[in-house]
C-alpha atoms as a PDB file:
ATOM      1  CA  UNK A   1      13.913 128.089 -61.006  1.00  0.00           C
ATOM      2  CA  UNK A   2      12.318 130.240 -63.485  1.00  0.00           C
ATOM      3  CA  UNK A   3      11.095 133.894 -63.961  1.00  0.00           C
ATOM      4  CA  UNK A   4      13.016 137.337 -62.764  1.00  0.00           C
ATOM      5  CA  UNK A   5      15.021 137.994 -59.828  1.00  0.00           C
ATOM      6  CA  UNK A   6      16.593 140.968 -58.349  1.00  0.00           C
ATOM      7  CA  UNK A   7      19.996 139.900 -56.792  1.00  0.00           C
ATOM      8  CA  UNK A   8      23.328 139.621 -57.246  1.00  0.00           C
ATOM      9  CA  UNK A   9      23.942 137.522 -60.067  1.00  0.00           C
ATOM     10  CA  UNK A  10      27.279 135.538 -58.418  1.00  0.00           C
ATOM     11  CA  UNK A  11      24.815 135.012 -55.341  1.00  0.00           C
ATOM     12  CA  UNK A  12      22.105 133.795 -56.861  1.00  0.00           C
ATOM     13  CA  UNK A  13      23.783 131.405 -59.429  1.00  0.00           C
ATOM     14  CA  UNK A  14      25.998 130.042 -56.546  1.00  0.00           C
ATOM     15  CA  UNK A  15      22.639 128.916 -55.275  1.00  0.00           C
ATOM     16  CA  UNK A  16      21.837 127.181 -58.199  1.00  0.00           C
ATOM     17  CA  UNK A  17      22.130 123.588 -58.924  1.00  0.00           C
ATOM     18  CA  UNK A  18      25.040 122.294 -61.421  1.00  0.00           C
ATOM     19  CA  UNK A  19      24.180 121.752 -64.771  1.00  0.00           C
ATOM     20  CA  UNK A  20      20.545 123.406 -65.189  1.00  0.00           C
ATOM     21  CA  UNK A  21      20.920 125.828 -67.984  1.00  0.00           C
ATOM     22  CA  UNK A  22      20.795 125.006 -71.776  1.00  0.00           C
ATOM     23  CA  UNK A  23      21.636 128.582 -73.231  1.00  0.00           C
ATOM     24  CA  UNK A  24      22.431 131.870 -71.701  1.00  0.00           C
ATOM     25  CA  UNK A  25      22.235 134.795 -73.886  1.00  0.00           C
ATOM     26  CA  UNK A  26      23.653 137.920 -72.185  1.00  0.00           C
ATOM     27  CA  UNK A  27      25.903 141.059 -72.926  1.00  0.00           C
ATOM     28  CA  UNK A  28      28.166 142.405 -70.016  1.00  0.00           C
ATOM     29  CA  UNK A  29      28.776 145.640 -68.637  1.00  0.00           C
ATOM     30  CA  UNK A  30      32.356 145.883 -70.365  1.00  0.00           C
ATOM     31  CA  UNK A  31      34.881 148.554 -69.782  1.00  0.00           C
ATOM     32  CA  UNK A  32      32.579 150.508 -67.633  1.00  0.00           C
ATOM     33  CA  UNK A  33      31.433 152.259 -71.273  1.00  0.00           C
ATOM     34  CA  UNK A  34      27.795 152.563 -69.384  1.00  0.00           C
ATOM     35  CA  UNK A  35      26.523 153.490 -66.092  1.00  0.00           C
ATOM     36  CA  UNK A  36      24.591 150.854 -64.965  1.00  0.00           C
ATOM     37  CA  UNK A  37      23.079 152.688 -61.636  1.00  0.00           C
ATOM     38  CA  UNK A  38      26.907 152.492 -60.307  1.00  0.00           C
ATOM     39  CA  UNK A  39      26.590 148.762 -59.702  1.00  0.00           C
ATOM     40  CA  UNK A  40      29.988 147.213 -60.510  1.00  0.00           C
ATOM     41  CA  UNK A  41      30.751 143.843 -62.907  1.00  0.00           C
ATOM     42  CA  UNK A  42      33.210 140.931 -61.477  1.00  0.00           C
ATOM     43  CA  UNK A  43      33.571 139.220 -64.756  1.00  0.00           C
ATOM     44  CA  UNK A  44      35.853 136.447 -63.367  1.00  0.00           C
ATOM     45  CA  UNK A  45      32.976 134.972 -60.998  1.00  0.00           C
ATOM     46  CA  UNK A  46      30.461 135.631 -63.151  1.00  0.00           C
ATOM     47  CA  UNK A  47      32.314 133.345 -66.008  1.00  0.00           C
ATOM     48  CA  UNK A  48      32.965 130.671 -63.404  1.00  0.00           C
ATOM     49  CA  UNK A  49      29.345 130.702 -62.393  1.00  0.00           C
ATOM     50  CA  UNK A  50      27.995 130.286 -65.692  1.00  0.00           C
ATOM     51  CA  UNK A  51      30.488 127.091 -66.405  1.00  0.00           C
ATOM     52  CA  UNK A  52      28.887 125.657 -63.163  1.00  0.00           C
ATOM     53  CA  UNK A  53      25.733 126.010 -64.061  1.00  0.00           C
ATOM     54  CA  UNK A  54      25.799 125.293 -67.911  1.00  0.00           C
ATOM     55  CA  UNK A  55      24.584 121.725 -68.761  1.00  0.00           C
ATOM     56  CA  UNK A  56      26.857 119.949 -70.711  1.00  0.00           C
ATOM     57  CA  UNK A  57      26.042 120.912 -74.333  1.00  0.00           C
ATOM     58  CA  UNK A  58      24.784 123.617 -73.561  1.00  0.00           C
ATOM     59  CA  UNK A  59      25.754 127.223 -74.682  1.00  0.00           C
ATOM     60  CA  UNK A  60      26.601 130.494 -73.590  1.00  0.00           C
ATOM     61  CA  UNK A  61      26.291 133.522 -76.427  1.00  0.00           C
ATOM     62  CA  UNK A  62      28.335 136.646 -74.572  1.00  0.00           C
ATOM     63  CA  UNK A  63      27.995 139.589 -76.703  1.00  0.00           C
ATOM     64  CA  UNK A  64      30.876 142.307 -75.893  1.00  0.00           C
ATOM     65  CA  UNK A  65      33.351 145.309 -77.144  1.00  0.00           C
ATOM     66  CA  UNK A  66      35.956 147.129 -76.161  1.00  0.00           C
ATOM     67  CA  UNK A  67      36.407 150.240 -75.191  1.00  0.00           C
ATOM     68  CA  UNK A  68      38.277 152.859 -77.798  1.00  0.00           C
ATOM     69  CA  UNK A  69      40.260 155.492 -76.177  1.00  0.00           C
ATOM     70  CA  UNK A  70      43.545 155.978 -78.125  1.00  0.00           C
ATOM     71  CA  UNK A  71      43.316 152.477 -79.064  1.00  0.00           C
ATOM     72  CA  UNK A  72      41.061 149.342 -78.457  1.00  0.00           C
ATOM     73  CA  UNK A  73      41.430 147.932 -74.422  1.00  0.00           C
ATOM     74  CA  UNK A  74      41.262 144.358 -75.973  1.00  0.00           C
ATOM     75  CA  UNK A  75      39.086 143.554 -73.332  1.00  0.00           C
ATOM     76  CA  UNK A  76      36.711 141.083 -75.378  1.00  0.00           C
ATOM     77  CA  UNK A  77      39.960 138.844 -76.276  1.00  0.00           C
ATOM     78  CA  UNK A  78      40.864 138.559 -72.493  1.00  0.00           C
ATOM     79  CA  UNK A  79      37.813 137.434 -71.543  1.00  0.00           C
ATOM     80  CA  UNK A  80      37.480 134.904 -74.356  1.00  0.00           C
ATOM     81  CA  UNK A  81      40.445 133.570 -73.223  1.00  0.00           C
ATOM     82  CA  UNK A  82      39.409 133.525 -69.511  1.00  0.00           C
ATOM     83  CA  UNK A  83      36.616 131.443 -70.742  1.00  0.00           C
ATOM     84  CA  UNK A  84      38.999 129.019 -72.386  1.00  0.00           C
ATOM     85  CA  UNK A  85      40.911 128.884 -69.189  1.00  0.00           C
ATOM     86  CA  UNK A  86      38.057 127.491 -66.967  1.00  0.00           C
ATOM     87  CA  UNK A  87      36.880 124.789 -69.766  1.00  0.00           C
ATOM     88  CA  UNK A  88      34.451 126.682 -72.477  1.00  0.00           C
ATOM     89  CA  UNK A  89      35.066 125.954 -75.750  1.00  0.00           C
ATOM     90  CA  UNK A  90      35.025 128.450 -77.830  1.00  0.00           C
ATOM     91  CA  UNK A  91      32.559 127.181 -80.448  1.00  0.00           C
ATOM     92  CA  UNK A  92      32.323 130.387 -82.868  1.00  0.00           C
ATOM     93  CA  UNK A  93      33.414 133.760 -82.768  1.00  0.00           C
ATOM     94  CA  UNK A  94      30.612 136.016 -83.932  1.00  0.00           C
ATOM     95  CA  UNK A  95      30.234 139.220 -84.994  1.00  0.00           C
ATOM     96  CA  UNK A  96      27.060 141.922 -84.410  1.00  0.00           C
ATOM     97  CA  UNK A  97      27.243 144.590 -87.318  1.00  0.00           C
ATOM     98  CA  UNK A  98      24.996 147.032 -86.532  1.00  0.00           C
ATOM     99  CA  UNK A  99      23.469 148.797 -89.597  1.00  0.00           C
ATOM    100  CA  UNK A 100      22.968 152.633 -88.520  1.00  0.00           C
ATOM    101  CA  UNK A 101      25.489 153.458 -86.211  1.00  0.00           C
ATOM    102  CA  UNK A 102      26.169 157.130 -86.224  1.00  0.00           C
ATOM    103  CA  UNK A 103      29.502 157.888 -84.411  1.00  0.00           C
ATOM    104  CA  UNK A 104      31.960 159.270 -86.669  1.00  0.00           C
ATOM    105  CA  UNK A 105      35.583 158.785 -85.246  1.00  0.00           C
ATOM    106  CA  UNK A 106      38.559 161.151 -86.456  1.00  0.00           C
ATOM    107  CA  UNK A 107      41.412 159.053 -87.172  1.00  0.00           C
ATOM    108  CA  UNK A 108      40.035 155.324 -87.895  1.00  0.00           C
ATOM    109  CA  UNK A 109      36.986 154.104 -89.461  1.00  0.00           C
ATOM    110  CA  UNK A 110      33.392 154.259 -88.194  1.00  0.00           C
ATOM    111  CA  UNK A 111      33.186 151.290 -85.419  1.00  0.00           C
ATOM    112  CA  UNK A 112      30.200 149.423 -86.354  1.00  0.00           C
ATOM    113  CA  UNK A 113      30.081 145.718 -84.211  1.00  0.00           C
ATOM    114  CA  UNK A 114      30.539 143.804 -81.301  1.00  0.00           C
ATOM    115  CA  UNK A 115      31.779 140.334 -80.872  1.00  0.00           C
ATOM    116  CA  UNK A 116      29.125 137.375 -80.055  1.00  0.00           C
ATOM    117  CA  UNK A 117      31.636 134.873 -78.849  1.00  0.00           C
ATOM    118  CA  UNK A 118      29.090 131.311 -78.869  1.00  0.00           C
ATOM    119  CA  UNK A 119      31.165 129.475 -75.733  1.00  0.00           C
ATOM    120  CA  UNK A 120      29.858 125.414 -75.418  1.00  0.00           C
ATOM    121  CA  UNK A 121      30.872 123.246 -72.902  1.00  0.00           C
ATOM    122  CA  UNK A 122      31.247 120.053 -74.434  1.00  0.00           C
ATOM    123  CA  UNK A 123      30.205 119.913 -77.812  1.00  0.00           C
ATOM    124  CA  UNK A 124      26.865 121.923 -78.431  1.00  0.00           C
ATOM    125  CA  UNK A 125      23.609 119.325 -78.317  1.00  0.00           C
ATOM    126  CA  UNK A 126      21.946 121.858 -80.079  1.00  0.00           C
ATOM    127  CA  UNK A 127      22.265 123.510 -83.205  1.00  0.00           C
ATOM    128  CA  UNK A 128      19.338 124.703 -85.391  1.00  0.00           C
ATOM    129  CA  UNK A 129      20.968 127.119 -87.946  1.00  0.00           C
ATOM    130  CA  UNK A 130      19.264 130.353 -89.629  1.00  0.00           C
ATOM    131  CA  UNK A 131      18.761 129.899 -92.991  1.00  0.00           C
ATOM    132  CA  UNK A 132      19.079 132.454 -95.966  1.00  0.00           C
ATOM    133  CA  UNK A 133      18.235 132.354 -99.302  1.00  0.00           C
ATOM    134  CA  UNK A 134      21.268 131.255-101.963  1.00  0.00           C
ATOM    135  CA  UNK A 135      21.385 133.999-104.936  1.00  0.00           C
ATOM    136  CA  UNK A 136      21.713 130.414-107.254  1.00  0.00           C
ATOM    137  CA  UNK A 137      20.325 126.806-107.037  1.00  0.00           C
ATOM    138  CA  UNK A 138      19.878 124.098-109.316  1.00  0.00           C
ATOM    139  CA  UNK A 139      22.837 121.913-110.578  1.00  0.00           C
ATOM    140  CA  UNK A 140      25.834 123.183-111.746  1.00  0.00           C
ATOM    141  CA  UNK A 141      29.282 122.271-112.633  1.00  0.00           C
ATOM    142  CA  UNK A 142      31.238 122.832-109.538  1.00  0.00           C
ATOM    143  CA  UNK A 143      34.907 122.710-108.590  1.00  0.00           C
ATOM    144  CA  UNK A 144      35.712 119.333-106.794  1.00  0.00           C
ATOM    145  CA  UNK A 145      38.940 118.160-104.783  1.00  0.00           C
ATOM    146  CA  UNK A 146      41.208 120.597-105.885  1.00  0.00           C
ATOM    147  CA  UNK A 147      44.837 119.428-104.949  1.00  0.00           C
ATOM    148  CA  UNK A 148      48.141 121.023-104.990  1.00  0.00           C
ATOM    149  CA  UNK A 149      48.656 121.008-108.706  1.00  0.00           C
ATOM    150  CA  UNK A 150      45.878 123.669-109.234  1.00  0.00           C
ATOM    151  CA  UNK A 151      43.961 122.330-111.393  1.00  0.00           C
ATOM    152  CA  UNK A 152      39.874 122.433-111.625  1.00  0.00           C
ATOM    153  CA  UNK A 153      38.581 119.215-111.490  1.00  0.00           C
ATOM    154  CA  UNK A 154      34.443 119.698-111.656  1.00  0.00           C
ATOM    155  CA  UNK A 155      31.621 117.576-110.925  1.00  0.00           C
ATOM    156  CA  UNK A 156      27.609 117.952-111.513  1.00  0.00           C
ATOM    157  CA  UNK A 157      26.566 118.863-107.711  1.00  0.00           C
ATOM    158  CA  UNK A 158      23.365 120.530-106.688  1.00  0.00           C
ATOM    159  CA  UNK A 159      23.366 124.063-105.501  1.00  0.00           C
ATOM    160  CA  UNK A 160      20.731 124.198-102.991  1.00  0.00           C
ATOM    161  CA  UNK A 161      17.927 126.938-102.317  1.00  0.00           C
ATOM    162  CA  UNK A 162      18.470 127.533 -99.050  1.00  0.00           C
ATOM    163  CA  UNK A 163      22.238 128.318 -97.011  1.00  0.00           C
ATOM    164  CA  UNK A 164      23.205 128.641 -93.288  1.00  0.00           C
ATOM    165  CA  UNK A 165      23.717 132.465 -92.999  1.00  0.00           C
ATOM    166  CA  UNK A 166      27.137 133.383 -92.063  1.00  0.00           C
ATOM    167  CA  UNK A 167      28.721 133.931 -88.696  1.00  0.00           C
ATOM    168  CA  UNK A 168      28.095 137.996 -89.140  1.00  0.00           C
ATOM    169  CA  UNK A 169      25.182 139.207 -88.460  1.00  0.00           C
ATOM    170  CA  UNK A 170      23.736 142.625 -89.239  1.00  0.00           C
ATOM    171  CA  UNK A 171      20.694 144.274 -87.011  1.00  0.00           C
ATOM    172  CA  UNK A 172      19.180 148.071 -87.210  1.00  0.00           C
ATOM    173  CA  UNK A 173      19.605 149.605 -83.597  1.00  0.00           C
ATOM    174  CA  UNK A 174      17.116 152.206 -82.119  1.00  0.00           C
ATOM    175  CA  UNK A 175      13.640 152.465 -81.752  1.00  0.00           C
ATOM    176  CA  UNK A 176      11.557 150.337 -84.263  1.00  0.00           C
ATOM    177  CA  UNK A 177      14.951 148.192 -84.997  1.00  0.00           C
ATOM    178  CA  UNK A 178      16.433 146.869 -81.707  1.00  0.00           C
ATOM    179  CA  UNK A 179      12.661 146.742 -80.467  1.00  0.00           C
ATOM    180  CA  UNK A 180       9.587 149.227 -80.501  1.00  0.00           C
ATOM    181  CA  UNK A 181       8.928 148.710 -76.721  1.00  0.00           C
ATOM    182  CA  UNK A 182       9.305 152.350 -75.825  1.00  0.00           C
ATOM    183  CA  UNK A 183       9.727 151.335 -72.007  1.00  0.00           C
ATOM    184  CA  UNK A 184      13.331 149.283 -73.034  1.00  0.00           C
ATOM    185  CA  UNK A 185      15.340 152.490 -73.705  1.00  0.00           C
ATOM    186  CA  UNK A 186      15.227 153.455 -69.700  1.00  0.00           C
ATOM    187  CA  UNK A 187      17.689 151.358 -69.841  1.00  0.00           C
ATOM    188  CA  UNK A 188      21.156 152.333 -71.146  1.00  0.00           C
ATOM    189  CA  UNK A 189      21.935 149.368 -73.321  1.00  0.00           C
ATOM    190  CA  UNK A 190      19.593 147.553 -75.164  1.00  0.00           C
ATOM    191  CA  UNK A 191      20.355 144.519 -77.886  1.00  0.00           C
ATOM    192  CA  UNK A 192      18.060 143.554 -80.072  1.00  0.00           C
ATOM    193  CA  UNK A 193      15.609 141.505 -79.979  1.00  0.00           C
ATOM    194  CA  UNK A 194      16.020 139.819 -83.060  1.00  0.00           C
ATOM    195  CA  UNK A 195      19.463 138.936 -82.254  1.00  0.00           C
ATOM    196  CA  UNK A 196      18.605 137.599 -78.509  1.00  0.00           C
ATOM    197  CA  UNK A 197      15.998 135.362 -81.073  1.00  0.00           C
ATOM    198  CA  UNK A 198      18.081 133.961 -83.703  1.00  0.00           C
ATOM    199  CA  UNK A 199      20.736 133.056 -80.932  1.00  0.00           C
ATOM    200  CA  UNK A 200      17.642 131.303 -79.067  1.00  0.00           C
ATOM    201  CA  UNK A 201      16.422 129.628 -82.119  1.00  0.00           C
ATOM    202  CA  UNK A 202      19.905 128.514 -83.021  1.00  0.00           C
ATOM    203  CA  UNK A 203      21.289 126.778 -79.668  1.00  0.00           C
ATOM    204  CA  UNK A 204      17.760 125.959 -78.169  1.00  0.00           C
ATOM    205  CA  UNK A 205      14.401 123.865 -78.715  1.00  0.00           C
ATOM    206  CA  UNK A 206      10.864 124.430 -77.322  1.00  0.00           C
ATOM    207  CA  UNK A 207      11.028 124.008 -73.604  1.00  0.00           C
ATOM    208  CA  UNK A 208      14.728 124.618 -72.479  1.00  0.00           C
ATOM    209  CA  UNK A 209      15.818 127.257 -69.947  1.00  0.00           C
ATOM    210  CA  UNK A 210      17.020 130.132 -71.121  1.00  0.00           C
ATOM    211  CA  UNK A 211      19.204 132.339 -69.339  1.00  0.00           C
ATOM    212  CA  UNK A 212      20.682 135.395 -68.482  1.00  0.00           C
ATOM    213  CA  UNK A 213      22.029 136.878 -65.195  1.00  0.00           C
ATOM    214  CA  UNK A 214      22.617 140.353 -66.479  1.00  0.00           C
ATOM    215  CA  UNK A 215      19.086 140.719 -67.848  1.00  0.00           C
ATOM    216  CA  UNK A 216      18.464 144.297 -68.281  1.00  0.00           C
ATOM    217  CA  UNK A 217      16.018 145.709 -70.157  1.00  0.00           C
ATOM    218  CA  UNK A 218      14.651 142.107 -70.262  1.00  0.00           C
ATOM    219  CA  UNK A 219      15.393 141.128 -74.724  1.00  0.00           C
ATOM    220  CA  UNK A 220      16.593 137.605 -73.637  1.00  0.00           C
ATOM    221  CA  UNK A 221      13.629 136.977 -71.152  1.00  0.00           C
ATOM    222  CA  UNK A 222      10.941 138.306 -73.884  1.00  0.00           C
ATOM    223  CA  UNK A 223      12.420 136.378 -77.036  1.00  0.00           C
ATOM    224  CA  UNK A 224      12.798 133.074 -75.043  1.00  0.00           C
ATOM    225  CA  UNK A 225       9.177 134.364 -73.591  1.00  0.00           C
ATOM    226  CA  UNK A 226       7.790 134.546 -77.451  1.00  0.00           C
ATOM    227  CA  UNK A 227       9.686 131.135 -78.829  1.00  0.00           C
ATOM    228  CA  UNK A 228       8.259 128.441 -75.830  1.00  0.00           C
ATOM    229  CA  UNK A 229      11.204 128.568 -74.130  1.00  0.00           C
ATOM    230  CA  UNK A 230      11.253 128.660 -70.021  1.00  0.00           C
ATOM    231  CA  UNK A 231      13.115 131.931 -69.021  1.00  0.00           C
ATOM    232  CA  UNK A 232      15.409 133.271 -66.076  1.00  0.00           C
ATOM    233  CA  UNK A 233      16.751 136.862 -65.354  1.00  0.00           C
ATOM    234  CA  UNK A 234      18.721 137.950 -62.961  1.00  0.00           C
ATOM    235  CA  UNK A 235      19.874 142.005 -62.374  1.00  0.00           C
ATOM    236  CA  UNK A 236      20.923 143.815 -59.171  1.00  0.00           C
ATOM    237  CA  UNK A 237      18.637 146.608 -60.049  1.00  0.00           C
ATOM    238  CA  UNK A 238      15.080 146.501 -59.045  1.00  0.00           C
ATOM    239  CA  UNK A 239      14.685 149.483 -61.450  1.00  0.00           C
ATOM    240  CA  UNK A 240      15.585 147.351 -64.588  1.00  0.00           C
ATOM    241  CA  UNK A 241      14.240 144.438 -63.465  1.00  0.00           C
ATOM    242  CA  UNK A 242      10.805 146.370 -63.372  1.00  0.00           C
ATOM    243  CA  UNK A 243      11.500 147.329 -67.091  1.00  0.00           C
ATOM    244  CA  UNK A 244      11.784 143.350 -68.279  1.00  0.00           C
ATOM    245  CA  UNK A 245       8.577 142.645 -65.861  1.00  0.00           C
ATOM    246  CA  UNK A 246       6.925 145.449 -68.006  1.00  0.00           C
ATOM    247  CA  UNK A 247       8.054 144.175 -71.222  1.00  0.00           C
ATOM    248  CA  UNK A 248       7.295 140.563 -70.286  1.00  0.00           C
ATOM    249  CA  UNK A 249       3.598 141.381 -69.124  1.00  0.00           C
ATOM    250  CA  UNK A 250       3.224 143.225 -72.206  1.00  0.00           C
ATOM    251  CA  UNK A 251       3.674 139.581 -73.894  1.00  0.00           C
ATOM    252  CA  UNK A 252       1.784 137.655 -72.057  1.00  0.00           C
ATOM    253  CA  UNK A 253      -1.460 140.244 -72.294  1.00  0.00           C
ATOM    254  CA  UNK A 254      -0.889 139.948 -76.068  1.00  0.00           C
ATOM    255  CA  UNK A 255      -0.566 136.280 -75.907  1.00  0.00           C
ATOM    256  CA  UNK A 256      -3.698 135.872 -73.241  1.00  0.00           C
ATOM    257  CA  UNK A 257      -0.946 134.492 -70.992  1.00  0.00           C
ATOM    258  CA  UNK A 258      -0.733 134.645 -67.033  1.00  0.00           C
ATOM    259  CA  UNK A 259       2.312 134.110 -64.969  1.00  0.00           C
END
């Protein structure tokens, strides 16, 4: 099963084989901090789905918050725990910095991320990590097996070019950062699209389903879309799911693709 789907997300995964999907990339209506067309989010069935229908190895990337109203709702924790509960293991907790947020708050400091928690069941079978550039390479003397007495014991060891980039990520949100598809901000929460990517290129190869049942605006759909990657989207709104269609077509025309 490929392609988008309006429907009930708990419905139409409950339909679904075991075992079919190698990532799902997806951020939740938490906390109720958006309306999504009133539609409401059972997070418990929706977490037992997704363990279902997760091949082992494979790897779920659920971006969420919490809510701040006199103090953080913790929300985020309680469902990384639920996760836990029903088998994922938590492979990484992430973090989402975005770069221009503007709301100012009056008696803490400016709340700037989100958690990416990167759930696996079973160990991961995939894992092709972003690189960055290292501000040094070459050899050096570096600091080797340093026991409990505290002293430096260095060796010749080869600082390399190139580095995994760390578990926080930073992305510019708004037009011309999270995407420049004018058409994605009908909907009320968009990621971006070079997160939904690196997550893609990091737990996936060429070829493997990618997934997500609350697919909104469509990022997921498009970046799997853009990397060879097979695609599914799920969302109970015909309204959004006519925004990702958009979106997706826009691809393919680029692309000289047909569905």
């Amino acid at each position: 099963m490929t392609g988008l789907f309006v429907s009930d997300c708990i419905e139409l995964m409950a339909k679904m084989e075991k075992d079919v999907i190698d990532l799902t990339v997806t951020s939740p209506p938490y906390d109720n901090l958006r309306n999504y067309n009133g539609y409401e989010f059972n997070f418990e069935n929706v977490a037992r789905q997704l363990y279902r229908i997760t091949k082992i190895g494979g790897v779920v990337v659920w971006v969420v918050g919490d809510k701040i109203n006199g103090g953080r709702t913790l929300t985020s924790f309680r469902q990384g725990l639920f996760f836990q509960e029903i088998g994922f293991c938590m492979h990484d907790v992430m973090i989402y910095q975005k770069k221009n947020t503007p709301f100012m708050r009056s008696n803490a400091y400016t709340n700037c991320y989100e958690y990416m928690f990167v759930l696996s069941k079973g160990k991961p079978k995939t894992f092709n990590p972003v690189k960055m550039e290292t501000v040094r390479n070459g050899f050096e003397m570096l600091t080797h097996n340093k026991l409990p007495d505290g002293i430096n014991k260095k060796v010749r060891k080869e600082l390399k070019k190139e580095k995994n980039k760390t578990n926080i990520w930073t992305y510019a949100v708004g037009l011309g950062g999270t995407t420049s598809d004018k058409i994605a901000f009908d909907h009320p929460a968009v990621f971006p699209e070079k997160l939904a990517q690196d997550h893609i290129l990091s737990w996936s190869n060429e070829g493997d389903l990618v997934f997500d049942p609350m697919v909104g605006s469509g990022t997921t759909c498009k970046m799997a879309l853009l990397n060879n990657r097979k695609y599914l989207g799920i969302d109970i709104s015909e309204e959004y799911i006519e925004i990702a269609k958009q979106r997706l077509e826009m691809v393919k025309q680029k692309q000289g693709l047909f569905a």
